[in-house]
N, C-alpha and C. Protein backbone atom coordinates (compact mmCIF):
# COMPACT_ATOMS: atom_id res chain seq x y z
N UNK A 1 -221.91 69.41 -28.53
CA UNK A 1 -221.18 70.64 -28.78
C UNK A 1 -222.11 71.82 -28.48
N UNK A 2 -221.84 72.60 -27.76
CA UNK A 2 -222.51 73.71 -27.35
C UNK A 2 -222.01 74.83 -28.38
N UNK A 3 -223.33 75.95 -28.58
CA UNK A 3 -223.30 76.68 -29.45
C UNK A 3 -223.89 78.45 -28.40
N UNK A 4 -222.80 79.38 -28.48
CA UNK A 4 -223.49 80.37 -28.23
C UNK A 4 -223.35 81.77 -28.78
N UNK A 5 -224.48 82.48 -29.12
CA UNK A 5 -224.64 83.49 -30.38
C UNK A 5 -224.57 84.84 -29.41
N UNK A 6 -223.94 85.45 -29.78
CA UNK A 6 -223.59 87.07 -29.44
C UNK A 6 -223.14 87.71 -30.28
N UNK A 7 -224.61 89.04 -30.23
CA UNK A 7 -224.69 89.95 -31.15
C UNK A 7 -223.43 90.80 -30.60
N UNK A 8 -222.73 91.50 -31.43
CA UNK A 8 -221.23 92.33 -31.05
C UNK A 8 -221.48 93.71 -31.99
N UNK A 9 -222.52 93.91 -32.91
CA UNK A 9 -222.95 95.36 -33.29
C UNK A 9 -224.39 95.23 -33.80
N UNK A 10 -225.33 96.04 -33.83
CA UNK A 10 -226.68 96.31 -34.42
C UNK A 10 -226.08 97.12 -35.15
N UNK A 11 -227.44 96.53 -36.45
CA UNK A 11 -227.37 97.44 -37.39
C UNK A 11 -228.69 98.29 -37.01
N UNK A 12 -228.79 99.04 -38.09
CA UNK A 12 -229.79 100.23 -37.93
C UNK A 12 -230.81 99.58 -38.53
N UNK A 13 -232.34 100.14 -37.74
CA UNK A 13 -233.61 99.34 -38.36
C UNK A 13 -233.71 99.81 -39.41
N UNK A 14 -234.67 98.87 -40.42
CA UNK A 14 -235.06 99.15 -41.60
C UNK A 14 -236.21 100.48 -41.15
N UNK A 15 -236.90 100.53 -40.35
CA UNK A 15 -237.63 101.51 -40.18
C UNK A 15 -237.14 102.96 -39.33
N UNK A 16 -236.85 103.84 -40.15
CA UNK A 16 -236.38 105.58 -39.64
C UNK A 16 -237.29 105.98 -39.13
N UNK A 17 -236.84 106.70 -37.64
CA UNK A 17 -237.99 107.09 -37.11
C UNK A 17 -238.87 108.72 -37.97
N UNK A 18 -237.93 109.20 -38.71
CA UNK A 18 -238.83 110.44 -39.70
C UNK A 18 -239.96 109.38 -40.36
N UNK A 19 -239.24 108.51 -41.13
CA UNK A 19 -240.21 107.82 -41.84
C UNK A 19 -241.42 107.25 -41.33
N UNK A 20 -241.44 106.84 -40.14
CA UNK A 20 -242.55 106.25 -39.09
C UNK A 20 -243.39 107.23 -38.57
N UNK A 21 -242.87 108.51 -38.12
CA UNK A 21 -243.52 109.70 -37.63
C UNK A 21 -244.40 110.30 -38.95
N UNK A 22 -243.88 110.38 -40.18
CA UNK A 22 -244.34 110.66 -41.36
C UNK A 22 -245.75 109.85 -41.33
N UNK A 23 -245.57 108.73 -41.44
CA UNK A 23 -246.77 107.69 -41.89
C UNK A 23 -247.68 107.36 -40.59
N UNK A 24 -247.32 107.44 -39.02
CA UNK A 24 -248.11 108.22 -37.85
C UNK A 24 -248.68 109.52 -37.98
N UNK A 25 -248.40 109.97 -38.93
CA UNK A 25 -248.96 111.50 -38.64
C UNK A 25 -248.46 112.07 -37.49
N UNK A 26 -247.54 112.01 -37.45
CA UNK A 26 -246.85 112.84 -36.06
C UNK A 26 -246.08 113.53 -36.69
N UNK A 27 -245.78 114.30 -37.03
CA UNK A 27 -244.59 115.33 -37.53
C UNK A 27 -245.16 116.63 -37.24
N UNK A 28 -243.56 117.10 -36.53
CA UNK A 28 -243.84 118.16 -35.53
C UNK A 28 -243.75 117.94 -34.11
N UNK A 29 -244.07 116.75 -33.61
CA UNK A 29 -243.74 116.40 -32.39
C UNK A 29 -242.71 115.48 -32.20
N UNK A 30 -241.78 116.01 -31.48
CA UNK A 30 -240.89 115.80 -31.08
C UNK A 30 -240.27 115.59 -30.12
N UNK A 31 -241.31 115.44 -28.98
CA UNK A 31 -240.78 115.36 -27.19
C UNK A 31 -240.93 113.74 -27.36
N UNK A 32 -240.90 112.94 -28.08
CA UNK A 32 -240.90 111.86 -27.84
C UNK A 32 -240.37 110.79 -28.80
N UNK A 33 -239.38 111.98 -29.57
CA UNK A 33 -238.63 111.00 -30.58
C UNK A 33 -237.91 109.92 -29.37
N UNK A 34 -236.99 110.17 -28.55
CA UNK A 34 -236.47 109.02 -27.52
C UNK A 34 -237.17 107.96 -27.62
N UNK A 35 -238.42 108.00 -27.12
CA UNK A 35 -239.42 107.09 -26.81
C UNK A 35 -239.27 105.77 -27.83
N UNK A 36 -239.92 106.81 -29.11
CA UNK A 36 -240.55 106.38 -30.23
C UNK A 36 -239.03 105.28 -30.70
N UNK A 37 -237.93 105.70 -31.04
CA UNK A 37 -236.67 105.22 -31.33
C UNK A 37 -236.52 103.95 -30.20
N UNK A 38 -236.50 104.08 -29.23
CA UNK A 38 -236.42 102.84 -28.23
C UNK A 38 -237.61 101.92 -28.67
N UNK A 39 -238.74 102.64 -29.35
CA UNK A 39 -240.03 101.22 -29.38
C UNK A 39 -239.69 100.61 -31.04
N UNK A 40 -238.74 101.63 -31.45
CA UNK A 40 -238.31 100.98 -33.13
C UNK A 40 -237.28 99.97 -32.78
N UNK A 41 -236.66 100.04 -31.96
CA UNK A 41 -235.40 99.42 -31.83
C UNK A 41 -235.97 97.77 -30.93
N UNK A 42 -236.72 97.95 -30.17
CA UNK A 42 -237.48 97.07 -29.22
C UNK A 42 -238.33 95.97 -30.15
N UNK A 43 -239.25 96.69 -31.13
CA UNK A 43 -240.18 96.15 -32.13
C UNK A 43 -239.37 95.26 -33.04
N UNK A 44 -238.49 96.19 -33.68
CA UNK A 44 -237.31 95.54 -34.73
C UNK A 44 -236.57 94.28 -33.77
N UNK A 45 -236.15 93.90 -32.93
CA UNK A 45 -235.49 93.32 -32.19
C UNK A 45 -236.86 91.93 -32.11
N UNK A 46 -237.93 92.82 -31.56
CA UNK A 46 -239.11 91.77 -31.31
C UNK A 46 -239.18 90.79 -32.84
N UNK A 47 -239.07 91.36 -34.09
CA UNK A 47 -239.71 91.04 -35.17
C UNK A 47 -238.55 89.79 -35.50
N UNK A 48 -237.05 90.54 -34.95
CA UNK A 48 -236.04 89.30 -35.75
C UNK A 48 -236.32 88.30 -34.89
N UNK A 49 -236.51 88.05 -33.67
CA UNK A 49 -236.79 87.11 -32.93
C UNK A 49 -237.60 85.96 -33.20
N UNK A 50 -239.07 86.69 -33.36
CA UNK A 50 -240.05 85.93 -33.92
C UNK A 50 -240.42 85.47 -35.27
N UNK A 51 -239.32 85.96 -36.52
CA UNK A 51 -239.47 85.42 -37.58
C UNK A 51 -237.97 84.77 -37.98
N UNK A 52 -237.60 84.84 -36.98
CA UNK A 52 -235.95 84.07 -37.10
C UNK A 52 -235.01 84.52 -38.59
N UNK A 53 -235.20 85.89 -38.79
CA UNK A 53 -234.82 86.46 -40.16
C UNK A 53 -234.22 88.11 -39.57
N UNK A 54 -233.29 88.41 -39.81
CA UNK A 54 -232.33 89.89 -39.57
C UNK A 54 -233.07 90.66 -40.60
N UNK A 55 -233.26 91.42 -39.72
CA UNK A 55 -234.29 92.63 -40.35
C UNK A 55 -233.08 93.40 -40.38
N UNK A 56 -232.03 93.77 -40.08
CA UNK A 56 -230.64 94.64 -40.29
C UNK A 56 -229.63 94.37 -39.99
N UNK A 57 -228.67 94.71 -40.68
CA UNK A 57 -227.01 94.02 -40.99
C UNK A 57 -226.45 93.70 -39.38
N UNK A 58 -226.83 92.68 -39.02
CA UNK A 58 -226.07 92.70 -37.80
C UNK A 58 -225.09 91.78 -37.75
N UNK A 59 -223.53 91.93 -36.77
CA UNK A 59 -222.73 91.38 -36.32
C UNK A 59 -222.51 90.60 -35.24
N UNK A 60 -222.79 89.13 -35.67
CA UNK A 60 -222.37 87.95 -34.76
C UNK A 60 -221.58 87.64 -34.30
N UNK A 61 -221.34 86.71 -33.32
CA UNK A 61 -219.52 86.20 -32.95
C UNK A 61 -220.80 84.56 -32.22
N UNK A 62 -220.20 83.59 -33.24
CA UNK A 62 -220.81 82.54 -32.64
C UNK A 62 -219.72 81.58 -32.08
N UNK A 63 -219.94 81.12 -30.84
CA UNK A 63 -218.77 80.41 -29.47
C UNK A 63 -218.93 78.90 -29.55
N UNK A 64 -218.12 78.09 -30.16
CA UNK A 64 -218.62 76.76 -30.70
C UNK A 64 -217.30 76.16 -29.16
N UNK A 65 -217.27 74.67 -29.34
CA UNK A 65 -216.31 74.08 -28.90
C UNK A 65 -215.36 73.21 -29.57
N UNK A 66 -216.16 72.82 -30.73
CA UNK A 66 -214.70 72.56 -31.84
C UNK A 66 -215.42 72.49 -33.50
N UNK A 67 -213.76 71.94 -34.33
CA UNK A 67 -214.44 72.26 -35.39
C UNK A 67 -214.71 71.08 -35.88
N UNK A 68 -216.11 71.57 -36.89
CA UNK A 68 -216.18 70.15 -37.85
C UNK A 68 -216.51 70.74 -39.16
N UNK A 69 -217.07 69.44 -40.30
CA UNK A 69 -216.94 69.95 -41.41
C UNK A 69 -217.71 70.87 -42.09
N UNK A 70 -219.36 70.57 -41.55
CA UNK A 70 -219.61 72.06 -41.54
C UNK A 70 -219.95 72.69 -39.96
N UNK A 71 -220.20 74.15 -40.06
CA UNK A 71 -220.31 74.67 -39.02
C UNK A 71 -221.77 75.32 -39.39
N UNK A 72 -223.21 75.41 -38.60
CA UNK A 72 -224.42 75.69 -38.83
C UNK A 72 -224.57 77.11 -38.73
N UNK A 73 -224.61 78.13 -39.39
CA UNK A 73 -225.01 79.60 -38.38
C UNK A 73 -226.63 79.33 -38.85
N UNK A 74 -227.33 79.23 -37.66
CA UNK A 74 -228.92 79.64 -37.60
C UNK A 74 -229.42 80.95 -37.43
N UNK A 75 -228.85 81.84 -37.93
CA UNK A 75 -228.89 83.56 -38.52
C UNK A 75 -229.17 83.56 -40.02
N UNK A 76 -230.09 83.83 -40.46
CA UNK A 76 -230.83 83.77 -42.02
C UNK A 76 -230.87 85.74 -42.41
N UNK A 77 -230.58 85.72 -43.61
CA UNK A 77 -229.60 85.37 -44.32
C UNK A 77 -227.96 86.12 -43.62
N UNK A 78 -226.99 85.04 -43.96
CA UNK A 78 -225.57 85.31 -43.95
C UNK A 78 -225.19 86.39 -45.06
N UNK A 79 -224.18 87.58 -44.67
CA UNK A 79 -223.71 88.03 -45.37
C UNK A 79 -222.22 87.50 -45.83
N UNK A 80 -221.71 87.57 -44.53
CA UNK A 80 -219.58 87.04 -45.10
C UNK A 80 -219.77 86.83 -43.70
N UNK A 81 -218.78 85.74 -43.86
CA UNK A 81 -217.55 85.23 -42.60
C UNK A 81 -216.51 86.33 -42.68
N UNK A 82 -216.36 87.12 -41.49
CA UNK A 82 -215.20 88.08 -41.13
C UNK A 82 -214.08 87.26 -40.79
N UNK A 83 -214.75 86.10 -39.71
CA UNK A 83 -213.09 85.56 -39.53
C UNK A 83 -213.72 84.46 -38.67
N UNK A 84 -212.77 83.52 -38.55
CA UNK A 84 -212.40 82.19 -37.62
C UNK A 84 -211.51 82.19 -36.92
N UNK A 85 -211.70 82.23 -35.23
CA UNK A 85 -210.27 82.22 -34.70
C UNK A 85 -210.93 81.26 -33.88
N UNK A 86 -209.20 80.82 -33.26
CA UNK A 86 -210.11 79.24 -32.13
C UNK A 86 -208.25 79.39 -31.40
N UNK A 87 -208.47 79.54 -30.14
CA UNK A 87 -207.68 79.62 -28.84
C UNK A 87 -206.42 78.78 -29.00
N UNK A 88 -205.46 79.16 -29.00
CA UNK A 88 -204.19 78.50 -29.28
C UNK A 88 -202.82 78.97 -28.20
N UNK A 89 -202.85 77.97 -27.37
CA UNK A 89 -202.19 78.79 -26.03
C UNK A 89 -202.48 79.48 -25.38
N UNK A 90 -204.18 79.67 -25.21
CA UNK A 90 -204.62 80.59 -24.62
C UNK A 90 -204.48 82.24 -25.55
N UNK A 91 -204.45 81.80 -26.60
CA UNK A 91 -204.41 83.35 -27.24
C UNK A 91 -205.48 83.07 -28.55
N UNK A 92 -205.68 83.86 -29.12
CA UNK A 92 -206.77 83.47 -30.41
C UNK A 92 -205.88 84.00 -31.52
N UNK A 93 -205.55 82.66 -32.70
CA UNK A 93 -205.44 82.88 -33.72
C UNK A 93 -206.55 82.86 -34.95
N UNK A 94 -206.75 83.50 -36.43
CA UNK A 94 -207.17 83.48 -37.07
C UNK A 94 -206.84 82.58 -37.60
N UNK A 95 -208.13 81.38 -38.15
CA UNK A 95 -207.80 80.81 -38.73
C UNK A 95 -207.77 81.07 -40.52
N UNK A 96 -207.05 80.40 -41.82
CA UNK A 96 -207.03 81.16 -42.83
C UNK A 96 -208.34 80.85 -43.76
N UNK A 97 -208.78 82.04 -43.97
CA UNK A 97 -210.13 82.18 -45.02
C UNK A 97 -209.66 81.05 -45.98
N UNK A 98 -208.81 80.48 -46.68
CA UNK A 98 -208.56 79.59 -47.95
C UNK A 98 -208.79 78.19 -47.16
N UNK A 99 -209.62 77.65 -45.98
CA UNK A 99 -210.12 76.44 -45.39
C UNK A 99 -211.41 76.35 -45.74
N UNK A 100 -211.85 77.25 -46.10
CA UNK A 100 -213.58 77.20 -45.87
C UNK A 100 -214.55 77.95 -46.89
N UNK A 101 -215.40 77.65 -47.32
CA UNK A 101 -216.21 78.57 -47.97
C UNK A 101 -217.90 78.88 -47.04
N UNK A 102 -218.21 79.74 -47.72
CA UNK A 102 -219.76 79.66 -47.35
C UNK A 102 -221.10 79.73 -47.60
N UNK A 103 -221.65 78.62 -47.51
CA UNK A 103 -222.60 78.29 -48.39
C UNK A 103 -224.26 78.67 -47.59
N UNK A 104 -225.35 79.30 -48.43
CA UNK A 104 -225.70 80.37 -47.82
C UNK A 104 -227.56 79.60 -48.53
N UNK A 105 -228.04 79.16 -47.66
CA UNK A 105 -229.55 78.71 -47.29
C UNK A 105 -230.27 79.88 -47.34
N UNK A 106 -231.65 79.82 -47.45
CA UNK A 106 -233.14 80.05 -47.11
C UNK A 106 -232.90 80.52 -45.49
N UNK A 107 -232.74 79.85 -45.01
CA UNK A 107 -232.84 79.87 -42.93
C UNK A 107 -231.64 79.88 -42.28
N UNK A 108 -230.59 79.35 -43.18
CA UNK A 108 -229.53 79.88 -42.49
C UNK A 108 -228.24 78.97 -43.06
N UNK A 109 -227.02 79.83 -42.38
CA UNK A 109 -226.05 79.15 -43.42
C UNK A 109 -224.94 77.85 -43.35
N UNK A 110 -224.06 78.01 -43.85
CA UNK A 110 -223.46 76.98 -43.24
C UNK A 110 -221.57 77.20 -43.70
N UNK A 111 -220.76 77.36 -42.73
CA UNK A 111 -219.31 77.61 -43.63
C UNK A 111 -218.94 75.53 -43.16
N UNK A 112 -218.49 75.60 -44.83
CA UNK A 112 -218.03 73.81 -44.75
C UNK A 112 -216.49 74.37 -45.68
N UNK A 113 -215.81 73.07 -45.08
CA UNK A 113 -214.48 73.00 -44.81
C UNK A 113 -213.67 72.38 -46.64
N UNK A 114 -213.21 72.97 -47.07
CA UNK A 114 -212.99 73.09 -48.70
C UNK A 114 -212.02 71.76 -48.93
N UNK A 115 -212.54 70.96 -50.35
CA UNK A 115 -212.20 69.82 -50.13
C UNK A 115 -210.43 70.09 -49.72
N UNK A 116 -209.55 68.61 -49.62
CA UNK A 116 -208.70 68.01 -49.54
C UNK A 116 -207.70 69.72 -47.97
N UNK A 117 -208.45 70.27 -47.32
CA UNK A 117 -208.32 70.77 -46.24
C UNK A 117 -208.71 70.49 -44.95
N UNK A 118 -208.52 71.07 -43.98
CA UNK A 118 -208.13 70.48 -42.51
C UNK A 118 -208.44 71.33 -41.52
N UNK A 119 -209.02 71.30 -40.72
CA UNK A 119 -209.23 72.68 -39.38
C UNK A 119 -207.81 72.35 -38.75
N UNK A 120 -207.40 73.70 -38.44
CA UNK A 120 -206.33 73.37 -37.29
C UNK A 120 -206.11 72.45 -35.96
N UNK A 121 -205.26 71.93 -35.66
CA UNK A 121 -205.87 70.58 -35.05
C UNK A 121 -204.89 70.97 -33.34
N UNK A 122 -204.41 72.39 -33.28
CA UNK A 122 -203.60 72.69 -32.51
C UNK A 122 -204.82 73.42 -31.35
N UNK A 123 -205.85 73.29 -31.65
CA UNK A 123 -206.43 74.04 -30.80
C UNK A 123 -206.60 73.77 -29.31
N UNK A 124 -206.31 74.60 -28.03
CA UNK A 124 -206.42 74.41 -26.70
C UNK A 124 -208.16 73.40 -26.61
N UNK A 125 -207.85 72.52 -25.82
CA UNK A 125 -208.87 71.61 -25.44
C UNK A 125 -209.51 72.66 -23.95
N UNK A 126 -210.82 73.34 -24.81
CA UNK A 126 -211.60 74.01 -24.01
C UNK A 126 -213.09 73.97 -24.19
N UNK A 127 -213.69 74.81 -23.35
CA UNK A 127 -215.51 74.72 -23.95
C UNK A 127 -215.08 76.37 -24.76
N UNK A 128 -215.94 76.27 -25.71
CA UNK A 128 -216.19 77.59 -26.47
C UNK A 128 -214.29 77.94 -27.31
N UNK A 129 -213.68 77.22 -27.38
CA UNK A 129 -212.54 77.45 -27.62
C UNK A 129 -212.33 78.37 -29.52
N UNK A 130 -213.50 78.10 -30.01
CA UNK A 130 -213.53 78.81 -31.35
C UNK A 130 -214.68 79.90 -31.59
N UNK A 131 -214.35 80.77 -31.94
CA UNK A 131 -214.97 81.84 -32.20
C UNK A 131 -215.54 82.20 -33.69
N UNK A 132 -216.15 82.31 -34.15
CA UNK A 132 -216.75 82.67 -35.72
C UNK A 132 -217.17 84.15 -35.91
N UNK A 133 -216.98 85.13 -35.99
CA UNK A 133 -217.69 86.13 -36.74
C UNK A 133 -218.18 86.52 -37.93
N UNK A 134 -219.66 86.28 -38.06
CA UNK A 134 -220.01 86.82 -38.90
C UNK A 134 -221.47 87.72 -38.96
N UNK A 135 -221.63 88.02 -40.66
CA UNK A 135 -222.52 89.52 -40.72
C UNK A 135 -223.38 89.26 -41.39
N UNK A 136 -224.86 89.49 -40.87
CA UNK A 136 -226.03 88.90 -41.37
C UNK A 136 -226.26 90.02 -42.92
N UNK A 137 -227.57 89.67 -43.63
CA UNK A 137 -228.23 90.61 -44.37
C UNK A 137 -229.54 91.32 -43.86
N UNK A 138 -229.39 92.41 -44.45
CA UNK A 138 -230.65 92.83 -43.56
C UNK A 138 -231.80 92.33 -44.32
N UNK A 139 -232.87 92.06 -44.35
CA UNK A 139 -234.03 91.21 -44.65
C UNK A 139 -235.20 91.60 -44.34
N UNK A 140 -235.08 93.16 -45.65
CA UNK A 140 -236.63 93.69 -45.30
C UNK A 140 -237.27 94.20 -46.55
N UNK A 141 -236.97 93.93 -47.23
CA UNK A 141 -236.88 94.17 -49.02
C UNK A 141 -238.17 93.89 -49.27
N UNK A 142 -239.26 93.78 -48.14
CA UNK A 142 -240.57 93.60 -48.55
C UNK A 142 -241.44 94.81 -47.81
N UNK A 143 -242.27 95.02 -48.26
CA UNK A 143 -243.26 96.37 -47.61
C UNK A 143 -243.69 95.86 -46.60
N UNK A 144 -243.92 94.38 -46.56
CA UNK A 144 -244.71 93.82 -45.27
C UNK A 144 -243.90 93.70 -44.14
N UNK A 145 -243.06 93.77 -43.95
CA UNK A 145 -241.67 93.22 -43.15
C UNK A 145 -242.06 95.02 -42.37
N UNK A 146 -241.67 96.23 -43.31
CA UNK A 146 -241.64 97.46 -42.59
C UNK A 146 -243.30 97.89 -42.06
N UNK A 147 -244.20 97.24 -43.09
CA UNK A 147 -245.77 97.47 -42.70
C UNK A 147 -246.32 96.82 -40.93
N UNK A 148 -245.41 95.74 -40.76
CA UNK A 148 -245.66 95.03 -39.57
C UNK A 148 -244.64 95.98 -38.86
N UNK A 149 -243.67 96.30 -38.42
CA UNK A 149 -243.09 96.98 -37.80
C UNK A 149 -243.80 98.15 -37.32
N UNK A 150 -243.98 99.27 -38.41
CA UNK A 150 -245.08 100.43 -37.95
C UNK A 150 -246.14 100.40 -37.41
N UNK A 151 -246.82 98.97 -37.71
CA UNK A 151 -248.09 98.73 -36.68
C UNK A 151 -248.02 98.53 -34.97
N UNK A 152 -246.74 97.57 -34.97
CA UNK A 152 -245.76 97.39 -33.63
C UNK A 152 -245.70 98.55 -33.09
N UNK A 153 -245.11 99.28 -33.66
CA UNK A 153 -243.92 100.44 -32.75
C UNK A 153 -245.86 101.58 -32.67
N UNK A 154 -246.46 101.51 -33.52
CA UNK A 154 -247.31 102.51 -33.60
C UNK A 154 -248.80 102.44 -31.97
N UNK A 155 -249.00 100.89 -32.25
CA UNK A 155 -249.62 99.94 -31.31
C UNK A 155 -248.74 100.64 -29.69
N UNK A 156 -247.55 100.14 -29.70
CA UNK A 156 -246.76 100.30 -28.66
C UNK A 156 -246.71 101.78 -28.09
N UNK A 157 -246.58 102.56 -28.84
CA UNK A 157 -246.51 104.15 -28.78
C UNK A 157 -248.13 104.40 -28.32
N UNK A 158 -248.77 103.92 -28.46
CA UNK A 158 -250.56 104.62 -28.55
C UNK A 158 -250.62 104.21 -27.37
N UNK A 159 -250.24 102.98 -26.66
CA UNK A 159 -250.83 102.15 -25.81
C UNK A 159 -249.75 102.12 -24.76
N UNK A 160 -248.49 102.89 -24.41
CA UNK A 160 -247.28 103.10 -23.54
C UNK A 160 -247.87 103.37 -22.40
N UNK A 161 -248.61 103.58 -21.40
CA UNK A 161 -249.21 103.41 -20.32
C UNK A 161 -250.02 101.91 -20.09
N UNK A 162 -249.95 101.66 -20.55
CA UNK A 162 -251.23 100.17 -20.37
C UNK A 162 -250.68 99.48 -20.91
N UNK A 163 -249.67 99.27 -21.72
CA UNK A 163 -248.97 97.84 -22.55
C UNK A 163 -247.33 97.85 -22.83
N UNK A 164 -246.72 96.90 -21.82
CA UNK A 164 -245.11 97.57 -22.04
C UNK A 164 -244.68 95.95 -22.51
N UNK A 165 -246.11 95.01 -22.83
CA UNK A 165 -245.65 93.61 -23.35
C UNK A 165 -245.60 93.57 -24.72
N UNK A 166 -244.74 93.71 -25.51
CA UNK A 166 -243.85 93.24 -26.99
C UNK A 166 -244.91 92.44 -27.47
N UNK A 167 -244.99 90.84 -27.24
CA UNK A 167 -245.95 90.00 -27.74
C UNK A 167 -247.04 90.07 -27.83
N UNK A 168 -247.84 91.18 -26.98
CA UNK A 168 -249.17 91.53 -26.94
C UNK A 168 -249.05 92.42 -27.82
N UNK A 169 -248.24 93.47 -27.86
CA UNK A 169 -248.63 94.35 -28.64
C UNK A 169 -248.38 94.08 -30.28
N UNK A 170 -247.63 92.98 -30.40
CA UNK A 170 -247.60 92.46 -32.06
C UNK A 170 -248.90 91.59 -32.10
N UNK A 171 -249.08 90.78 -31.34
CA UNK A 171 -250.50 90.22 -31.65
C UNK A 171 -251.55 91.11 -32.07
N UNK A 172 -251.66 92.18 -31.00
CA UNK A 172 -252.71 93.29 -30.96
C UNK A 172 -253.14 94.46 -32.52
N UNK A 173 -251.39 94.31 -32.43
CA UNK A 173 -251.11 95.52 -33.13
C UNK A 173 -251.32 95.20 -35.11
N UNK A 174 -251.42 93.28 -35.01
CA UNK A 174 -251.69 92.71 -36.53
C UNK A 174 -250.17 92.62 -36.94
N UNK A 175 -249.68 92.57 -36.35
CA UNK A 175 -247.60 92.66 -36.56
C UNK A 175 -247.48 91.15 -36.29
N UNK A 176 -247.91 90.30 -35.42
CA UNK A 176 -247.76 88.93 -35.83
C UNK A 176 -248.07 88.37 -37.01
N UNK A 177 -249.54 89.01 -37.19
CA UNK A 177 -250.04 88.27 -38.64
C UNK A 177 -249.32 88.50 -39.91
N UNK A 178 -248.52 89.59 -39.70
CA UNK A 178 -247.75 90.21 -41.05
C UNK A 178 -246.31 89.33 -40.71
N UNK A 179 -245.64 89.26 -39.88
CA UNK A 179 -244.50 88.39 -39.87
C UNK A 179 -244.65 86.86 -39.97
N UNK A 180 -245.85 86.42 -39.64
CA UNK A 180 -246.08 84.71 -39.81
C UNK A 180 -245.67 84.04 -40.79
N UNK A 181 -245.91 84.74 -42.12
CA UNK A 181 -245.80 84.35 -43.52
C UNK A 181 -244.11 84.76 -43.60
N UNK A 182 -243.02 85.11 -43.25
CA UNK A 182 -241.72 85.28 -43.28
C UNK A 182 -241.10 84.62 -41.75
N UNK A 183 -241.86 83.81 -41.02
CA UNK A 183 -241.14 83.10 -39.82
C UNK A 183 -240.53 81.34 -40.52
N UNK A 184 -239.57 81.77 -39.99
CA UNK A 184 -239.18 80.57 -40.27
C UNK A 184 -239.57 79.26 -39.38
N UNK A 185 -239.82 78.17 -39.76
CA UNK A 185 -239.97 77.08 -39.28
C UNK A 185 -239.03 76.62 -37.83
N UNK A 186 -239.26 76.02 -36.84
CA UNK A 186 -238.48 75.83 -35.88
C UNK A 186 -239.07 74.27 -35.59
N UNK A 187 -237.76 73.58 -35.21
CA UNK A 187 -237.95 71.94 -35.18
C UNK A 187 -238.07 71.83 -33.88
């Protein structure tokens, strides 16, 4: 069964660029808020990647090919299932929230199918034929989570002529070493 994850909204980083410029000592300059905002957004993006944890509320739509009893989201932490729809004549119905609950892990979650219930069994025989949306938590409730970020985006900003590589500049920047201890395990 093939599985594919598409983000459908960002949330906003845990790190404001006033707040970052504040603790840079940059305030007052301002020809490069653009910049600076694209390396928050780039960094933040870098950080959920590499610690497999949503640093901000973002909106999924995960593309399965059918259903079973549970369904895995590997997005840590889950907020709510918005909805279940899965292709029915070529059109997408919702399937009804009273099938499923969702049960919500360390690394990630899982919606399983509520006893003596049934997935719809009408569904078009396709690849990706069911759709899932759902909405992560944002996952930054620690100083270290925003402390590694500002080193990132700060690293990245100092060094924007000579370093436009992400992974170097979290290595460089001590932003790996601060996310290691919040990466999740990968099999």
């Amino acid at each position: 069964m093939s599985k594919l994850y598409q983000v459908t909204s960002r949330g906003v980083s845990p790190l404001d660029l006033d707040d970052f410029k504040s603790w840079a000592k940059m305030d007052g300059i301002d020809a490069d808020d653009y910049i600076i905002q694209d390396l928050i957004d780039a960094c933040t993006s870098w950080g959920e990647q590499y610690t497999g944890k949503e640093f901000r509320a973002n909106q999924y739509q995960l593309l399965i090919d059918s259903f079973s009893n549970r369904i895995t989201l590997n997005r840590a932490p889950v907020d709510s299932i918005n909805s279940i729809e899965h292709i029915v004549d070529d059109s997408y119905v919702t399937v009804s929230a009273d099938l499923y609950y969702l049960k919500r892990h360390l690394n990630c979650a899982e919606i399983i199918l509520k006893s003596d219930e049934s997935w719809p069994t009408n569904t078009d025989e396709r690849e990706q034929a069911i759709r899932v949306n759902f909405t992560t938590i944002a996952y930054y409730d620690t100083p270290n989570i925003l402390q590694g970020l500002k080193r990132h985006c700060l690293y990245m900003y100092m060094n924007r002529g000579d370093c436009d590589d992400l992974d170097e500049g979290a290595r460089k920047s001590g932003a790996a070493d601060v996310y290691g201890v919040f990466r999740k395990q990968r099999i």
